[in-house]
N, C-alpha and C. Protein backbone atom coordinates (compact mmCIF):
# COMPACT_ATOMS: atom_id res chain seq x y z
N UNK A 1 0.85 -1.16 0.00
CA UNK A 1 0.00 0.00 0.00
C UNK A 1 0.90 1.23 0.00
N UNK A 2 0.82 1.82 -1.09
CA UNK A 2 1.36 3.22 -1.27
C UNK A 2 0.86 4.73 -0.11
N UNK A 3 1.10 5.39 0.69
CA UNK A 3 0.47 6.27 1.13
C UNK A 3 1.18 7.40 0.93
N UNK A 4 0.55 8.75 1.20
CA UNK A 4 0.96 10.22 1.53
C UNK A 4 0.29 10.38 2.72
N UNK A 5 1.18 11.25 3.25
CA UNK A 5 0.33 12.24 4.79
C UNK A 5 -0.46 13.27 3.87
N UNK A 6 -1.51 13.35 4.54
CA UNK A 6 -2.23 14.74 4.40
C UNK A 6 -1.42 16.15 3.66
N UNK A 7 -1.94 16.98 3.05
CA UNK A 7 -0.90 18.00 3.09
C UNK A 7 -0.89 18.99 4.29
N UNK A 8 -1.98 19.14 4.80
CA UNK A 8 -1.39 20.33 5.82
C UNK A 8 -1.08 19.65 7.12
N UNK A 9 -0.57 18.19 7.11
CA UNK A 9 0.52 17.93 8.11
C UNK A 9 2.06 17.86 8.29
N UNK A 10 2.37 18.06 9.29
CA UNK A 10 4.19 18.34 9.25
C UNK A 10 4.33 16.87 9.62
N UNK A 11 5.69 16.14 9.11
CA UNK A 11 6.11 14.81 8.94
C UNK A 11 5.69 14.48 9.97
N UNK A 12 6.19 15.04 11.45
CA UNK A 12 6.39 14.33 12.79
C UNK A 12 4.54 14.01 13.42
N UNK A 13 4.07 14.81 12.88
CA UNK A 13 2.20 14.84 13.07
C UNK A 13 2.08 13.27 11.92
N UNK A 14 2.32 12.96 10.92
CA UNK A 14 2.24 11.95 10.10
C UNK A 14 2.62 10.93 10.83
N UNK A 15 3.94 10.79 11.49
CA UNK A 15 4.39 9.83 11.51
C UNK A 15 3.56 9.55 12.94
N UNK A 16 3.34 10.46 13.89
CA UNK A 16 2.94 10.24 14.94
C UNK A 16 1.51 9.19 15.04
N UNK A 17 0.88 9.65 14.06
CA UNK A 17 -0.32 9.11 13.88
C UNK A 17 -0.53 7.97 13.12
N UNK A 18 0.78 7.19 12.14
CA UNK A 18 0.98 6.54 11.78
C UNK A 18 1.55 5.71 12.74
N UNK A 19 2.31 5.40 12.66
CA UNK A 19 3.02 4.65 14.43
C UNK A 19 2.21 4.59 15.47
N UNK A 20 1.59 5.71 15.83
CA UNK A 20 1.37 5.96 17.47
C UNK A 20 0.12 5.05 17.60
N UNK A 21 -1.22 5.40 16.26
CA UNK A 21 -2.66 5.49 16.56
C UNK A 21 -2.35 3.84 15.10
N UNK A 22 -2.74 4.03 14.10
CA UNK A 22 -2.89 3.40 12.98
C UNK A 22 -1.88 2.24 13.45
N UNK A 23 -0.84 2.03 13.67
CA UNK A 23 -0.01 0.91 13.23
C UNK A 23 -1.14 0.15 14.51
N UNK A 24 -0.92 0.50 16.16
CA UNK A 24 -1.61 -0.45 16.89
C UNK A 24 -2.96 -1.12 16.52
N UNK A 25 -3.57 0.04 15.93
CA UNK A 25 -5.26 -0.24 15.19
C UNK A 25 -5.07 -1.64 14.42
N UNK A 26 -4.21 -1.48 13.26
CA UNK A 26 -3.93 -2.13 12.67
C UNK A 26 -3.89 -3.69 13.17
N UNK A 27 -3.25 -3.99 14.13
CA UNK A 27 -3.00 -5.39 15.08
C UNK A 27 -4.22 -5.66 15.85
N UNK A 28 -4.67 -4.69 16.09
CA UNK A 28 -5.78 -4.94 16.83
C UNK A 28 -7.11 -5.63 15.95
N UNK A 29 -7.17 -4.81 14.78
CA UNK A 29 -8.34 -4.85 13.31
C UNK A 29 -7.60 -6.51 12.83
N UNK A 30 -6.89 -6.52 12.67
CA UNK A 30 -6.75 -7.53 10.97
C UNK A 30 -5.61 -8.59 11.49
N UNK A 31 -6.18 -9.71 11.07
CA UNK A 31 -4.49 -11.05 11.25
C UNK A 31 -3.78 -10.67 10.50
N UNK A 32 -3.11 -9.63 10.73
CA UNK A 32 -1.58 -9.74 9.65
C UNK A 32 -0.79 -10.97 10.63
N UNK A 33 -0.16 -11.07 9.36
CA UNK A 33 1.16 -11.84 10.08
C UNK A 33 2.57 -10.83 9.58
N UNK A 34 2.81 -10.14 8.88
CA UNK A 34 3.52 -9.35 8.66
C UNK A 34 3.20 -7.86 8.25
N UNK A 35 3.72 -7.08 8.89
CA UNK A 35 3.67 -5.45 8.53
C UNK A 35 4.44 -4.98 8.72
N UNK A 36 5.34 -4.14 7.47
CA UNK A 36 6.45 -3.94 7.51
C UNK A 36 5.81 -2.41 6.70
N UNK A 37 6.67 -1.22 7.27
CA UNK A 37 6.51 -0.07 7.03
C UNK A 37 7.75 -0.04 6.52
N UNK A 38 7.91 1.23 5.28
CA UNK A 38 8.89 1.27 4.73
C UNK A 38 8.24 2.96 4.43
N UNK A 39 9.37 4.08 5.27
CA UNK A 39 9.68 5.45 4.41
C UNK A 39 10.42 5.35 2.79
N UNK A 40 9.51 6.36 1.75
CA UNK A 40 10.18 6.65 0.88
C UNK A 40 10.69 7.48 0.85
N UNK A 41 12.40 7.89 0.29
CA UNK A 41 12.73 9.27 0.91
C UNK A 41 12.63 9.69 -1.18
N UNK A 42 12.87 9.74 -2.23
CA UNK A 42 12.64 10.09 -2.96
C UNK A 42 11.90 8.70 -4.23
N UNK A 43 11.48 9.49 -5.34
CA UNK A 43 11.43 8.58 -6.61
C UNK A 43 12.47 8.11 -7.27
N UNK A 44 12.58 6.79 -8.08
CA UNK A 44 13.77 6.74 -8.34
C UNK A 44 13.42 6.54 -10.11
N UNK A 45 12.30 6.73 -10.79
CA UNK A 45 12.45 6.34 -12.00
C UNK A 45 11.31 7.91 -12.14
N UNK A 46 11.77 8.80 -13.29
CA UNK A 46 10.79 10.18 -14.05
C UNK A 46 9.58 9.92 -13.88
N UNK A 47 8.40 10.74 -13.02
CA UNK A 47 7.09 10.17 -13.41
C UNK A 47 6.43 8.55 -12.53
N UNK A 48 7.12 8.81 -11.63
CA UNK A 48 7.24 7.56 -10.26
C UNK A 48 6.08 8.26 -9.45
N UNK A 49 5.12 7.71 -8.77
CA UNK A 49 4.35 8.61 -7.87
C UNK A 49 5.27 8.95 -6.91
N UNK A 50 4.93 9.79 -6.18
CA UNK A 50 5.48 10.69 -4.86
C UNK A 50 5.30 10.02 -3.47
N UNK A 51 5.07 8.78 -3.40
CA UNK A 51 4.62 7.79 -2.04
C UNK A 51 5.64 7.97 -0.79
N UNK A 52 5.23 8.63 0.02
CA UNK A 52 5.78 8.90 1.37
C UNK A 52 6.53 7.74 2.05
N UNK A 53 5.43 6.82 1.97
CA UNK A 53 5.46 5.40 2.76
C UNK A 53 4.89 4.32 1.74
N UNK A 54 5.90 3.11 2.39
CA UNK A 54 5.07 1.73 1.91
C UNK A 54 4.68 0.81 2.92
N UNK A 55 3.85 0.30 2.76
CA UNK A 55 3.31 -0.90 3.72
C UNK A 55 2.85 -1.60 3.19
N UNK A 56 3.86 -3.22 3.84
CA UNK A 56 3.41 -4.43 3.29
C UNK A 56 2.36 -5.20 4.22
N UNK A 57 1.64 -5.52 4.42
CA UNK A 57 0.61 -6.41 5.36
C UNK A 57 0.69 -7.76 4.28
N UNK A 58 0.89 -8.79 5.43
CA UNK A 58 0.76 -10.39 5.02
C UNK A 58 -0.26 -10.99 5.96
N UNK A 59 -1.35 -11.43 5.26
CA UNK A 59 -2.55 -12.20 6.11
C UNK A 59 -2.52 -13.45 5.90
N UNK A 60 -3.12 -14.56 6.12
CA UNK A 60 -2.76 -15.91 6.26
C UNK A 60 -3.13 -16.54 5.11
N UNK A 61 -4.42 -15.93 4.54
CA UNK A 61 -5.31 -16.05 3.64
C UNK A 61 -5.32 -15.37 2.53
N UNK A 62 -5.93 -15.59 1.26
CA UNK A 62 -6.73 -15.05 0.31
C UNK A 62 -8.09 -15.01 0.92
N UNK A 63 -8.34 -15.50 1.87
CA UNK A 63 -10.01 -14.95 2.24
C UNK A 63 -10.42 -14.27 3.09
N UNK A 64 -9.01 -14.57 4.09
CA UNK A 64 -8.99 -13.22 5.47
C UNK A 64 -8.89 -11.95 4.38
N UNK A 65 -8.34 -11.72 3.75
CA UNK A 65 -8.17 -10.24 2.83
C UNK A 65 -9.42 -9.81 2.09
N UNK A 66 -10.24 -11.47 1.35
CA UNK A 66 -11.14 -10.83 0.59
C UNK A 66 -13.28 -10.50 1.21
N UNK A 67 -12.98 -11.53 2.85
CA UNK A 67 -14.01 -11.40 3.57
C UNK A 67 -14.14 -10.59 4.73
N UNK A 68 -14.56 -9.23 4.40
CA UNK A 68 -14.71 -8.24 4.86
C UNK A 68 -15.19 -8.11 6.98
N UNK A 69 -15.89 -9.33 6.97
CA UNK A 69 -15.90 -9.80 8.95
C UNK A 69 -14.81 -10.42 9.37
N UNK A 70 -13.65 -11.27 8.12
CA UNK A 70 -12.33 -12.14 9.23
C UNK A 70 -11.61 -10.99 8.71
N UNK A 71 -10.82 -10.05 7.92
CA UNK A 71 -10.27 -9.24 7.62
C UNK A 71 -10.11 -8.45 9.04
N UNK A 72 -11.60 -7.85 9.25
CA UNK A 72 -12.06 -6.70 10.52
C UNK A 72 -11.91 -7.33 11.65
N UNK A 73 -12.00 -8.90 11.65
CA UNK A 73 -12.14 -9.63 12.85
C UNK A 73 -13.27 -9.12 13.73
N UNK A 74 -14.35 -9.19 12.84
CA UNK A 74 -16.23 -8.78 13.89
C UNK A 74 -16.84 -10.11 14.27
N UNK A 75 -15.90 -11.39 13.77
CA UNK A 75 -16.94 -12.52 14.68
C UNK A 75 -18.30 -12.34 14.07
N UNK A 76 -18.23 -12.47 12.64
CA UNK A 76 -19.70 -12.41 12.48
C UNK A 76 -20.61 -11.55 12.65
N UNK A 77 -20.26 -10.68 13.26
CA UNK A 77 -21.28 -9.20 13.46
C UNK A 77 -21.50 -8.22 12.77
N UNK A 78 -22.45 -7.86 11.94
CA UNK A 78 -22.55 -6.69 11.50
C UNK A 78 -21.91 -5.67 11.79
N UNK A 79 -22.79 -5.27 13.47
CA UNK A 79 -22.55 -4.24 13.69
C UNK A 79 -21.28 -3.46 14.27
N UNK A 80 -20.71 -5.03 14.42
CA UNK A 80 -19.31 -4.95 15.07
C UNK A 80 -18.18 -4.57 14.07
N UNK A 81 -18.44 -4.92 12.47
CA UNK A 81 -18.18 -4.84 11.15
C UNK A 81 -18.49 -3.63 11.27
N UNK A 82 -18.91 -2.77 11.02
CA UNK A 82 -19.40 -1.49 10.76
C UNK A 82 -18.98 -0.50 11.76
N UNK A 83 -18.44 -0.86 12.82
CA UNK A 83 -18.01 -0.29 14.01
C UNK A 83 -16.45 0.24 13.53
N UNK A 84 -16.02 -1.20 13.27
CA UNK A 84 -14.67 -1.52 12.71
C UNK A 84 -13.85 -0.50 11.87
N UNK A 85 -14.77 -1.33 11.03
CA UNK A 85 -14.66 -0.27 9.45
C UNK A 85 -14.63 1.26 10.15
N UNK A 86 -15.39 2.05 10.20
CA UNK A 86 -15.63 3.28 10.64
C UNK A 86 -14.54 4.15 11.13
N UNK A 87 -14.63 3.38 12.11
CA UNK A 87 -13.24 3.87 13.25
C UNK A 87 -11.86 4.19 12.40
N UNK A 88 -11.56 2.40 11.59
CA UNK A 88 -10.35 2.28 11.09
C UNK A 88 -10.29 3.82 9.61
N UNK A 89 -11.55 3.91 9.57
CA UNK A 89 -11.42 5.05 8.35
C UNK A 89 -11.86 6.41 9.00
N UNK A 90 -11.55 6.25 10.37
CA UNK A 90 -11.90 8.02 11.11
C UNK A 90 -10.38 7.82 11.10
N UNK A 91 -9.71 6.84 11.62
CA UNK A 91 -8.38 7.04 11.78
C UNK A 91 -7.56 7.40 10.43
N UNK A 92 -7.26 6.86 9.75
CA UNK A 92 -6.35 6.67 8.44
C UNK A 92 -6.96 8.45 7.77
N UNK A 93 -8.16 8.96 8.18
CA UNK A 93 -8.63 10.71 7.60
C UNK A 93 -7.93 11.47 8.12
N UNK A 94 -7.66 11.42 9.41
CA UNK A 94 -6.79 11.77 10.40
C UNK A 94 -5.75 12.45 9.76
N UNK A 95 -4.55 11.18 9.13
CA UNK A 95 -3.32 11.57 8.36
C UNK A 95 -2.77 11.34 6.88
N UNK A 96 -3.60 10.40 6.05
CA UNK A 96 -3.84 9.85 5.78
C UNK A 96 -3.99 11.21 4.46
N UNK A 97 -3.68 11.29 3.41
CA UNK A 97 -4.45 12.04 1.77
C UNK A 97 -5.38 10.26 1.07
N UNK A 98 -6.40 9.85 1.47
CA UNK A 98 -7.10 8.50 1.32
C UNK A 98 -7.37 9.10 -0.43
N UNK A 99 -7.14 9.96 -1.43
CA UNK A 99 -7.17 10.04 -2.91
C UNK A 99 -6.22 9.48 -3.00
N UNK A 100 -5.24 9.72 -2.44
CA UNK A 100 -3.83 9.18 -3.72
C UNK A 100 -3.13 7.49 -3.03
N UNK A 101 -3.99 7.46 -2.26
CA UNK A 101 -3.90 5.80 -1.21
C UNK A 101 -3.69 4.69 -2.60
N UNK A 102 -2.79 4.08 -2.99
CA UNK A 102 -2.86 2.95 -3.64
C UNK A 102 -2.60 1.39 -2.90
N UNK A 103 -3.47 0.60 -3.45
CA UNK A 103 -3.09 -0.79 -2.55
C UNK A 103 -3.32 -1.75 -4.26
N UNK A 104 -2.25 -2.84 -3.84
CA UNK A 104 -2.06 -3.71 -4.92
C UNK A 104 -1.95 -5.11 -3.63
N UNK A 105 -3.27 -5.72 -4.24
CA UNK A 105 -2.81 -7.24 -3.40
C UNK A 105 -1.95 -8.16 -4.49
N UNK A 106 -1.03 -8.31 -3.83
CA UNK A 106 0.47 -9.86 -4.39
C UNK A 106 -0.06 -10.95 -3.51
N UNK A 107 0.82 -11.94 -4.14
CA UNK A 107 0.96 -12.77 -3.30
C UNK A 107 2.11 -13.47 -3.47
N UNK A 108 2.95 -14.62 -2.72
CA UNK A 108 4.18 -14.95 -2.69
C UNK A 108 3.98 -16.38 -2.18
N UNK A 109 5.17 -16.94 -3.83
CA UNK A 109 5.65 -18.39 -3.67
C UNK A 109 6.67 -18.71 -3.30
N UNK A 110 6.83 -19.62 -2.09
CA UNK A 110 8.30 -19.89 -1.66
C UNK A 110 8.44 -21.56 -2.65
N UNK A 111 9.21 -21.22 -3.84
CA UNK A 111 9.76 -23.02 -4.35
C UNK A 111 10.72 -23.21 -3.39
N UNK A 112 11.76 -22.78 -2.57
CA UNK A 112 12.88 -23.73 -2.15
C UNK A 112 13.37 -22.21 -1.28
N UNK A 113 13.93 -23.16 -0.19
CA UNK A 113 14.29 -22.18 0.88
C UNK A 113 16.00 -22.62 0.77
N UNK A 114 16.88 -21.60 0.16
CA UNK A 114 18.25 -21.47 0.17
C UNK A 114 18.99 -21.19 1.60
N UNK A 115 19.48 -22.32 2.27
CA UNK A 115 20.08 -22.03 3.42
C UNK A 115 20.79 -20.89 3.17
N UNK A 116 21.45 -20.01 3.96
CA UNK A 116 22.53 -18.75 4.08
C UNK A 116 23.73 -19.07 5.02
């Protein structure tokens, strides 16, 4: 997931709210098994978007990602779903420019694990 901060925030307000509020949300909301934040400090190819940050999230599933109650982890609840959701998108408005937000789901094959 590609992101920008807001524009009328200063980095340390971004990051604060990224780290401080969003990353815990994050563990709390969704089975990742991996989340790895990555600052971009510039583009490296003409015409590259401008992405602040990257974040990788790894879930266990193709269905935890594509079923919207194990994703949120609501146990089946609507309203607990809708609670979820909400919150997680009062937060991410917060700091968050949610126009220029890109997310690309991958996925990854391990053929053979090369000792080191």
């Amino acid at each position: 997931m590609g992101i920008r901060g807001r524009a009328e925030l200063r980095d340390d307000e971004f990051y604060a709210n990224w780290h401080g509020v969003q990353t815990p949300l994050t563990f709390e909301l969704h089975p990742v098994t991996l989340y790895m934040r990555n600052s971009v400090a510039r583009a490296l190819t003409p015409g590259s978007p401008a992405f602040a940050d990257i974040v990788e999230e790894t879930v266990p599933s193709l269905e935890d990602l594509l079923d919207f109650g194990r994703f949120y982890s609501a146990g089946g609840d609507q309203a607990e779903l809708n609670r979820r959701l909400t919150h997680s998108m009062e937060v991410h408005e917060r700091f968050t420019d949610m126009a220029s937000m890109e997310m690309v789901a991958c996925s990854e094959h391990i053929f053979r694990t090369v000792s080191t």
